[in-house]
PDB file of N, CA and C in Angstrom:
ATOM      1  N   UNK A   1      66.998  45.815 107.449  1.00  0.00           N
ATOM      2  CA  UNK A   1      68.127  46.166 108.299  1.00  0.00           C
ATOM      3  C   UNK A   1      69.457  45.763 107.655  1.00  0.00           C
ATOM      4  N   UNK A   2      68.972  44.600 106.769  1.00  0.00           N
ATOM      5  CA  UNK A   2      70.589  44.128 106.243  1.00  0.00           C
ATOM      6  C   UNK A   2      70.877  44.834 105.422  1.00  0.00           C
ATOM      7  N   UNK A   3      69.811  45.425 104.859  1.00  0.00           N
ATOM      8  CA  UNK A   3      69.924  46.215 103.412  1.00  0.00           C
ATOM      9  C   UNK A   3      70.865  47.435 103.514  1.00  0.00           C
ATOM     10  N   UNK A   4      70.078  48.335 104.908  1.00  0.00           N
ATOM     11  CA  UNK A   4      70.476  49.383 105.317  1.00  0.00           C
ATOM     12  C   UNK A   4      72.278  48.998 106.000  1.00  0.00           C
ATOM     13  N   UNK A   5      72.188  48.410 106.650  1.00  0.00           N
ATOM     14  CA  UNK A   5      74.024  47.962 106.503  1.00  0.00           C
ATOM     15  C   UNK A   5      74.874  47.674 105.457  1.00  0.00           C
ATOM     16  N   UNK A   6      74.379  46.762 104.563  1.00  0.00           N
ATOM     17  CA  UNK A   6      75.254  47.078 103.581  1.00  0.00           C
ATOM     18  C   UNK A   6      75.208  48.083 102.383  1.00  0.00           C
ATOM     19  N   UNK A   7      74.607  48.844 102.523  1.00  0.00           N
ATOM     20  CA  UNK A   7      74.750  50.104 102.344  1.00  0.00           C
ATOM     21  C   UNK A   7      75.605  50.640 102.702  1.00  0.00           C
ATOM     22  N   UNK A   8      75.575  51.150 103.899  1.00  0.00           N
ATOM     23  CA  UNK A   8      77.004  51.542 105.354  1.00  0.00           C
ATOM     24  C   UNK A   8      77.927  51.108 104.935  1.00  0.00           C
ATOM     25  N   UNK A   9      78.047  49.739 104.120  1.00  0.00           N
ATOM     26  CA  UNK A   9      79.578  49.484 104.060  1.00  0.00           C
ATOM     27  C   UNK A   9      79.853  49.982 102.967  1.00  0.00           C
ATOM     28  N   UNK A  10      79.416  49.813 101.429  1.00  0.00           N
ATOM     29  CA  UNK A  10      79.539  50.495 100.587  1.00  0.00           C
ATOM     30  C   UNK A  10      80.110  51.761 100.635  1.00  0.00           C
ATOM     31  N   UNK A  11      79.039  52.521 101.825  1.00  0.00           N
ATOM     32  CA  UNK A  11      79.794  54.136 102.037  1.00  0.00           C
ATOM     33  C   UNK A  11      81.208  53.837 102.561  1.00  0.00           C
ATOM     34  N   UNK A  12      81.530  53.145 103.390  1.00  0.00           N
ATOM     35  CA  UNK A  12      82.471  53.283 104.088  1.00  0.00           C
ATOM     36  C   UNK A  12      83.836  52.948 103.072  1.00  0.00           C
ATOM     37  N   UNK A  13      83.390  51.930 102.093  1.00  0.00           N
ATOM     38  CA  UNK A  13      84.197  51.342 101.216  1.00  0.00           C
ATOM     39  C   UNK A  13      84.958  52.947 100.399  1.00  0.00           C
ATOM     40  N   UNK A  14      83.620  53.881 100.138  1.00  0.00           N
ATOM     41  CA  UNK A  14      83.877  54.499  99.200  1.00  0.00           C
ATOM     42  C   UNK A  14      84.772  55.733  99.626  1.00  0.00           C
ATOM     43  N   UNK A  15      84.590  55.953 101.244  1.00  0.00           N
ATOM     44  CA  UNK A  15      85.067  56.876 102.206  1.00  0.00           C
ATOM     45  C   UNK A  15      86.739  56.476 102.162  1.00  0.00           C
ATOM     46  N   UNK A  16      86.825  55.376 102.306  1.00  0.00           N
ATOM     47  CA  UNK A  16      88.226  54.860 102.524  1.00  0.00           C
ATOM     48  C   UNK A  16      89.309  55.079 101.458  1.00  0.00           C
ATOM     49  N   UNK A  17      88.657  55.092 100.532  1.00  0.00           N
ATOM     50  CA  UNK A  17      89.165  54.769  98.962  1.00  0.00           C
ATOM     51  C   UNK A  17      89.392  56.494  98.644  1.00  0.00           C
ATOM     52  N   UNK A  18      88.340  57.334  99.018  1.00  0.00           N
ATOM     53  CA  UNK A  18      88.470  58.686  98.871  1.00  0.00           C
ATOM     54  C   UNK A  18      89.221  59.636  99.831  1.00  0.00           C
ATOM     55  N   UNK A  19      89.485  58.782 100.719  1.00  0.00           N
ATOM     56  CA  UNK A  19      90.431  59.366 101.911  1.00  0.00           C
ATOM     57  C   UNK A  19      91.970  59.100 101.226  1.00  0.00           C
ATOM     58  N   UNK A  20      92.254  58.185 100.886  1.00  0.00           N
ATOM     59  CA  UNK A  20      93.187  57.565 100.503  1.00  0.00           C
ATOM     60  C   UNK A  20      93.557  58.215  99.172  1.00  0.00           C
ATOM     61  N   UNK A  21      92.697  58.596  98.422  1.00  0.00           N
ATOM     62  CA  UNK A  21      92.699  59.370  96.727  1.00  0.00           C
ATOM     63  C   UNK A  21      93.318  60.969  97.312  1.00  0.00           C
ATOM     64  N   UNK A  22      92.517  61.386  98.359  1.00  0.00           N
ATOM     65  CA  UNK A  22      92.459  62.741  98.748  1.00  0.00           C
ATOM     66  C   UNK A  22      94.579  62.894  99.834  1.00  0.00           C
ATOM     67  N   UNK A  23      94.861  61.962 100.448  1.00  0.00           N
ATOM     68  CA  UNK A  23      96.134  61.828 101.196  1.00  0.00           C
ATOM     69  C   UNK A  23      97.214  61.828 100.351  1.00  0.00           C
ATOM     70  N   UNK A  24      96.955  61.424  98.910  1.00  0.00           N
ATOM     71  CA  UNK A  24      98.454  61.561  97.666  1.00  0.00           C
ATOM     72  C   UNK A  24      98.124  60.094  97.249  1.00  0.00           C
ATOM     73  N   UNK A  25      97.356  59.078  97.390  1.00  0.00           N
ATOM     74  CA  UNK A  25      97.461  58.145  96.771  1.00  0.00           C
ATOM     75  C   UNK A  25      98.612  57.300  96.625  1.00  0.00           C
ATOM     76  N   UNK A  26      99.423  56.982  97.930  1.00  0.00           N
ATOM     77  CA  UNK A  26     100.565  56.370  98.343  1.00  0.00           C
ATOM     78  C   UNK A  26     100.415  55.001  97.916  1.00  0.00           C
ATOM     79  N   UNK A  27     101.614  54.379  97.555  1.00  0.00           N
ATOM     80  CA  UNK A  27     101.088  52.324  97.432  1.00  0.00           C
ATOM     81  C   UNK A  27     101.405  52.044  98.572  1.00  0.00           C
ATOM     82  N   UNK A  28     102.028  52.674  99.477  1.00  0.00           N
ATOM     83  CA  UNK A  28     102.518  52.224 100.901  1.00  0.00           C
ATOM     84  C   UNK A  28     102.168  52.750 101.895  1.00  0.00           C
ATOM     85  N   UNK A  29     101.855  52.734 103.128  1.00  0.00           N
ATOM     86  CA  UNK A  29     101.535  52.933 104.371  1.00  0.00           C
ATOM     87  C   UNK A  29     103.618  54.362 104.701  1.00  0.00           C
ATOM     88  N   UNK A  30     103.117  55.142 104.965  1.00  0.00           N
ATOM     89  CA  UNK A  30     104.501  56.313 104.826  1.00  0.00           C
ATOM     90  C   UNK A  30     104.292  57.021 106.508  1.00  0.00           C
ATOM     91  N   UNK A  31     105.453  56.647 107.169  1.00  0.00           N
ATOM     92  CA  UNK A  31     105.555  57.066 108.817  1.00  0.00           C
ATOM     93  C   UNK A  31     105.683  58.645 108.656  1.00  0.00           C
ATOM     94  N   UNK A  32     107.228  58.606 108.036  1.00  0.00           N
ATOM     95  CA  UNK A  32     108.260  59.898 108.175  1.00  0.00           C
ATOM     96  C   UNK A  32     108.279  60.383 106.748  1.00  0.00           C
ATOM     97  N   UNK A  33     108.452  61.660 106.428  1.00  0.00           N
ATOM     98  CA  UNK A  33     108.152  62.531 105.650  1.00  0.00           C
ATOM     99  C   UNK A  33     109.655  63.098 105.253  1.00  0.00           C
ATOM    100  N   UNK A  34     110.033  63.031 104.209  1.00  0.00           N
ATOM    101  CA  UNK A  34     111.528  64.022 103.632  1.00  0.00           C
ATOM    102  C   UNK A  34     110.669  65.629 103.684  1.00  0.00           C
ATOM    103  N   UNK A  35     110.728  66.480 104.174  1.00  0.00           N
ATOM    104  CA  UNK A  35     110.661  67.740 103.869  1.00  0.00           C
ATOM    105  C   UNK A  35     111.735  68.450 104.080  1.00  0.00           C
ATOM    106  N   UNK A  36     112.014  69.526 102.806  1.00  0.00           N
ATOM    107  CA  UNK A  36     113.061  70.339 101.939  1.00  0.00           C
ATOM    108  C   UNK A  36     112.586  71.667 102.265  1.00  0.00           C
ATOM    109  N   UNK A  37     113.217  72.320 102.743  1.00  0.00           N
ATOM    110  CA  UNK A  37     113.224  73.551 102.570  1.00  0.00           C
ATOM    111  C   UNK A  37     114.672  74.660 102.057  1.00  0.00           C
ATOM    112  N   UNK A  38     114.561  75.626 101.521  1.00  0.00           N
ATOM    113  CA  UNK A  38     115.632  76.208 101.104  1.00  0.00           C
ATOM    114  C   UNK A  38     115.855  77.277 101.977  1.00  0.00           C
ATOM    115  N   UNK A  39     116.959  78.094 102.718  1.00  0.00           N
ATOM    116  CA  UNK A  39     117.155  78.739 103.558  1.00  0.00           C
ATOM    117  C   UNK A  39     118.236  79.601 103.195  1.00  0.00           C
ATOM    118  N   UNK A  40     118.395  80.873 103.628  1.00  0.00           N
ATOM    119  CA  UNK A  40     119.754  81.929 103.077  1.00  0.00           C
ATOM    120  C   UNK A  40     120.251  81.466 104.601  1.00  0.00           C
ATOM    121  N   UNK A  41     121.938  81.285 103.725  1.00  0.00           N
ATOM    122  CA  UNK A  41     122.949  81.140 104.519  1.00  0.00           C
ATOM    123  C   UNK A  41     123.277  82.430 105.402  1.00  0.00           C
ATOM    124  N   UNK A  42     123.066  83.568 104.697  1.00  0.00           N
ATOM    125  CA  UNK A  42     123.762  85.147 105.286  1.00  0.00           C
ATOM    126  C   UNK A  42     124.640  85.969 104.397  1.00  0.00           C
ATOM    127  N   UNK A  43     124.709  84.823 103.205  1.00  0.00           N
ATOM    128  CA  UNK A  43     125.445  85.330 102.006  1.00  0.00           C
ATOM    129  C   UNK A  43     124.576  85.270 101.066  1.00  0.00           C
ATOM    130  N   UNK A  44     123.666  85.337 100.575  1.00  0.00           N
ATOM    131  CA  UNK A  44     122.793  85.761  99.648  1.00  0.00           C
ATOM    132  C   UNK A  44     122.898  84.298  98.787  1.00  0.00           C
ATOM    133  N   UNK A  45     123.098  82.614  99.702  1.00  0.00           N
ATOM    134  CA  UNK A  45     123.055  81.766  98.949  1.00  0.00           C
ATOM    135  C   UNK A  45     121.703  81.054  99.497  1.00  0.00           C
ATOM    136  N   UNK A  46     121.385  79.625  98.709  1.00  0.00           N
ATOM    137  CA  UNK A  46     119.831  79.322  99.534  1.00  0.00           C
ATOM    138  C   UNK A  46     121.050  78.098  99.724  1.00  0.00           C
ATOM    139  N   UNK A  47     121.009  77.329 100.903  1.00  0.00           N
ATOM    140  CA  UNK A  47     121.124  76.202 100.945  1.00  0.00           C
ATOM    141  C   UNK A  47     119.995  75.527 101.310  1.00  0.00           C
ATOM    142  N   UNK A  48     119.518  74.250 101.197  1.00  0.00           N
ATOM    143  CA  UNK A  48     118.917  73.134 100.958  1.00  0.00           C
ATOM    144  C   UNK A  48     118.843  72.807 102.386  1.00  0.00           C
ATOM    145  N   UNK A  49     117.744  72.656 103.718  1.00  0.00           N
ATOM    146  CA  UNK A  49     117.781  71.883 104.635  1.00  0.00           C
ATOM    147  C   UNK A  49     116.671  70.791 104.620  1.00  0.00           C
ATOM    148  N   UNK A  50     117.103  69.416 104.862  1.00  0.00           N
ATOM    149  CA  UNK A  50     116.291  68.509 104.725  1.00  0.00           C
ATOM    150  C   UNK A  50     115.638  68.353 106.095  1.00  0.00           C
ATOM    151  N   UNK A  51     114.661  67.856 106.896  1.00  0.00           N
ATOM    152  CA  UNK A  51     114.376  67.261 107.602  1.00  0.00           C
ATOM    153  C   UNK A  51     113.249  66.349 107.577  1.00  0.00           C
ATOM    154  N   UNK A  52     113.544  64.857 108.625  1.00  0.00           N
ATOM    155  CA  UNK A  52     112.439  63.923 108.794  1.00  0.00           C
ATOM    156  C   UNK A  52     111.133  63.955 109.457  1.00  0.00           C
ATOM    157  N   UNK A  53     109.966  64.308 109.340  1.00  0.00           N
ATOM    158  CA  UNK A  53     108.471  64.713 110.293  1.00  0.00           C
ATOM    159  C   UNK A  53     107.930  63.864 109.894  1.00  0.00           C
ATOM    160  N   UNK A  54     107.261  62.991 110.812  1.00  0.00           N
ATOM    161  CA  UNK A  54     106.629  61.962 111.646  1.00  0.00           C
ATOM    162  C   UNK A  54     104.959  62.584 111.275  1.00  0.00           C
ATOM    163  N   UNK A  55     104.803  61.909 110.195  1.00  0.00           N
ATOM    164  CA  UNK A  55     103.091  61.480 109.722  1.00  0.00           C
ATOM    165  C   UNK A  55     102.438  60.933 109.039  1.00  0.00           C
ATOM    166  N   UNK A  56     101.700  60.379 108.951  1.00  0.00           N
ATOM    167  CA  UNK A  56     100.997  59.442 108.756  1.00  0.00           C
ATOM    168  C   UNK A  56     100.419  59.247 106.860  1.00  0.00           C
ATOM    169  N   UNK A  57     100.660  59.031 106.100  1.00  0.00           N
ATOM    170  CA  UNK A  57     100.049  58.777 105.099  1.00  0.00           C
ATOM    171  C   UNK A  57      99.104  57.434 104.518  1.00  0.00           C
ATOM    172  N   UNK A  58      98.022  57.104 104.174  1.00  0.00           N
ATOM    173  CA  UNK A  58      97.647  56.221 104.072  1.00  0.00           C
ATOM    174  C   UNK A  58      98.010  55.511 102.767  1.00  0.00           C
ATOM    175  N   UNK A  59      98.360  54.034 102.657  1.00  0.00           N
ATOM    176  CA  UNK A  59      98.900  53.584 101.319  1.00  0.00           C
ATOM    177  C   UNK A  59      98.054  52.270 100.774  1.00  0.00           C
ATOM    178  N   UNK A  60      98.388  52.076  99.373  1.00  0.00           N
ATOM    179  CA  UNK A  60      96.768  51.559  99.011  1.00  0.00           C
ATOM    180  C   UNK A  60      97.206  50.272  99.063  1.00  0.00           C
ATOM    181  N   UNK A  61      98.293  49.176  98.738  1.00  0.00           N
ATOM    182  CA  UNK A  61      98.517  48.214  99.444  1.00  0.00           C
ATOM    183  C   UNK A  61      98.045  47.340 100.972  1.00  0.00           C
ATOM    184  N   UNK A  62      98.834  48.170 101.953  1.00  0.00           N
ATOM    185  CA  UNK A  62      98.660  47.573 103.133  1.00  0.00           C
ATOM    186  C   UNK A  62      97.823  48.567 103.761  1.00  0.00           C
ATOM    187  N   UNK A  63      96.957  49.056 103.353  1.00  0.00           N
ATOM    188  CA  UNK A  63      95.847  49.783 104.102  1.00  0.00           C
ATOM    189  C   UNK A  63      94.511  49.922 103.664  1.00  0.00           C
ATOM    190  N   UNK A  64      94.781  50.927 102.872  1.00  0.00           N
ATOM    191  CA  UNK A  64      93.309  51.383 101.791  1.00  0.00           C
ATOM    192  C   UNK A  64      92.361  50.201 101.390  1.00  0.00           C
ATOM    193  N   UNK A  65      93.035  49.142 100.170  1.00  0.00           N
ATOM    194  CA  UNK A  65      92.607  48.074  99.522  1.00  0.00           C
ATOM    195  C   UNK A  65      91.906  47.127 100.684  1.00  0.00           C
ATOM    196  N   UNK A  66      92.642  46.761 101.702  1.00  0.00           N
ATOM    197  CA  UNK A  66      92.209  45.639 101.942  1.00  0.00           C
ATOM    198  C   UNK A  66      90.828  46.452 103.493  1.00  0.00           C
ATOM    199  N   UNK A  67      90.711  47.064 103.344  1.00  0.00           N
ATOM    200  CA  UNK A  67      89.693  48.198 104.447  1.00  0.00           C
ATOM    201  C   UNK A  67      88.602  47.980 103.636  1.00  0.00           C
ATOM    202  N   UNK A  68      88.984  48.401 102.291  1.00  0.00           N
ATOM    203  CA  UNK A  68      87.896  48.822 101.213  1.00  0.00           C
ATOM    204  C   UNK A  68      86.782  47.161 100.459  1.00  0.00           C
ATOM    205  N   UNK A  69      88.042  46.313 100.147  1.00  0.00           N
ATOM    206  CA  UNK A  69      87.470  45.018 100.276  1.00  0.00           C
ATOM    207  C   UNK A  69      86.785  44.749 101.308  1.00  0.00           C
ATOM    208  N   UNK A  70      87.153  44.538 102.141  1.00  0.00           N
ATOM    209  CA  UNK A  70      86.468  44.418 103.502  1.00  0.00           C
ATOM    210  C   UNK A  70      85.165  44.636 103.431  1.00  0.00           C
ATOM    211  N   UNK A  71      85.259  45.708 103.251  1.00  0.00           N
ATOM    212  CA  UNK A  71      83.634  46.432 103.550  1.00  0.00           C
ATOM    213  C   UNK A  71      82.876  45.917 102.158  1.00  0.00           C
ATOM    214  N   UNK A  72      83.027  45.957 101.815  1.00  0.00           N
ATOM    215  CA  UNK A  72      82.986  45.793 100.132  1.00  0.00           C
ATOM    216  C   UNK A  72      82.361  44.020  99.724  1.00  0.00           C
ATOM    217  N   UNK A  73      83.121  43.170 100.968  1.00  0.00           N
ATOM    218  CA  UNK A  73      82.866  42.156 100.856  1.00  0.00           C
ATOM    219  C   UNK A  73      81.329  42.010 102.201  1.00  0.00           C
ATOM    220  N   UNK A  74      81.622  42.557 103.148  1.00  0.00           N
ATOM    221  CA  UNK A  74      80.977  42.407 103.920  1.00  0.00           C
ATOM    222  C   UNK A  74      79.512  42.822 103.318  1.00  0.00           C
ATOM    223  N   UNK A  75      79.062  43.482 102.739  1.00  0.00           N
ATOM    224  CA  UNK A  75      78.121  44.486 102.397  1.00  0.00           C
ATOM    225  C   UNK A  75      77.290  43.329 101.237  1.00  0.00           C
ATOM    226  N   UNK A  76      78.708  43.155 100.351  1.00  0.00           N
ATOM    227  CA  UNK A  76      78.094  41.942  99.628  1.00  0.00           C
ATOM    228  C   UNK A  76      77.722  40.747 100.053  1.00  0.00           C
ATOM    229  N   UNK A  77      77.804  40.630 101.022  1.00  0.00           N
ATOM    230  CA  UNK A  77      77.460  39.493 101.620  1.00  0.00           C
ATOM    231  C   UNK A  77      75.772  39.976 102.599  1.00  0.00           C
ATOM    232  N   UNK A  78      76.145  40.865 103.225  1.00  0.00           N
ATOM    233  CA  UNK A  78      74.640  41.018 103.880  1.00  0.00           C
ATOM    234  C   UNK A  78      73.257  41.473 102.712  1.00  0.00           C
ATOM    235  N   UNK A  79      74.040  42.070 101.388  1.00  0.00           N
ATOM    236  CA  UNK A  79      72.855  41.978 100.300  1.00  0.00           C
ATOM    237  C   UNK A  79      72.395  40.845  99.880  1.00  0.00           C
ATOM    238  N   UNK A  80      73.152  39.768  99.781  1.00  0.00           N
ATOM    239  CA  UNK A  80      72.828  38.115  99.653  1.00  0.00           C
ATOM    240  C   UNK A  80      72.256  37.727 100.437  1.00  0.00           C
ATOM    241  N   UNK A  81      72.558  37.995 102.169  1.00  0.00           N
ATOM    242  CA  UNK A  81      71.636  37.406 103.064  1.00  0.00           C
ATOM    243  C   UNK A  81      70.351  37.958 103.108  1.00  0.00           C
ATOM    244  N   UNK A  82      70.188  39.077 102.808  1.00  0.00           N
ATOM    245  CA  UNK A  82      68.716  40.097 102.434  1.00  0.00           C
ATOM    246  C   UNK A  82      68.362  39.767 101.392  1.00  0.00           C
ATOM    247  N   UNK A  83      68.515  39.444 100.302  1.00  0.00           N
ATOM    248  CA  UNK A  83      67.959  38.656  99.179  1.00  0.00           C
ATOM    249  C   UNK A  83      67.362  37.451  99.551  1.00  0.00           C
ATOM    250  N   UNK A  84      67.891  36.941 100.036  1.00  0.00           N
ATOM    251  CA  UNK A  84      68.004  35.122 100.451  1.00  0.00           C
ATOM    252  C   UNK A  84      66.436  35.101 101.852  1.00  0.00           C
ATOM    253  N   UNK A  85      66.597  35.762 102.869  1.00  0.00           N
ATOM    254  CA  UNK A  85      65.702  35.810 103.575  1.00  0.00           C
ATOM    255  C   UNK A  85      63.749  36.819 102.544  1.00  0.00           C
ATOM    256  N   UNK A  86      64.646  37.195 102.111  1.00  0.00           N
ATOM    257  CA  UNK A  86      62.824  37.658 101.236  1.00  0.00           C
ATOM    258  C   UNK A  86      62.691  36.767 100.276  1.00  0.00           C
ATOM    259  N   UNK A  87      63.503  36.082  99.606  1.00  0.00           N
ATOM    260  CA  UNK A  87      63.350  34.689  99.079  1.00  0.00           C
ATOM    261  C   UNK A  87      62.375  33.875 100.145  1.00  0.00           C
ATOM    262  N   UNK A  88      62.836  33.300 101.068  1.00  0.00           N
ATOM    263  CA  UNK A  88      62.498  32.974 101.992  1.00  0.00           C
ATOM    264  C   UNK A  88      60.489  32.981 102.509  1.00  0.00           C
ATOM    265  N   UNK A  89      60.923  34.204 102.563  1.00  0.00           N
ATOM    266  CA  UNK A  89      59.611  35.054 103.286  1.00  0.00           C
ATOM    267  C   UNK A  89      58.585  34.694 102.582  1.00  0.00           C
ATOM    268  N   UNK A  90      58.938  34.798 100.718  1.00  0.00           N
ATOM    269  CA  UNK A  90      57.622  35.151  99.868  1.00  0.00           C
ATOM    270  C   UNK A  90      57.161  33.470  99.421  1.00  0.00           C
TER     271      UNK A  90
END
């Protein structure tokens, strides 16, 4: 059973890390978004409109890394305690 959990975390480790690879690979946790678009004025010019949109990016600092340790540690730890108890056993 321990085995089969830390397993689970492993995946989860690897899920996190690939979620995070797959979102732009931010170092920071990112709320609001600069998006640019170019627009005709009515005179055949483009001007530039910026606006701020509200979403979520995941960043590998204060998010990703320490999710991924986590699991990563946890997992390593229940393979030690599953080692340690069939130690045990035999």
């Amino acid at each position: 059973m321990k085995k089969t959990l830390a397993i689970v975390c492993f995946v989860l480790a690897a899920g996190v890390l690939g979620y995070w690879a797959a979102d732009g690979q931010h170092m920071a946790n990112q709320f609001k978004i600069l998006k640019v678009t170019m627009v005709d004025d009515g005179f055949g010019e483009m001007e530039k409109e910026e606006t701020w949109v509200e979403e979520f990016h995941l960043g590998l600092m204060d998010g990703a890394l320490p999710a991924a340790l986590g699991f990563v540690g946890l997992g390593a730890g229940l393979f030690f305690l599953d080692m340690r108890a069939k130690k045990k056993a035999a």
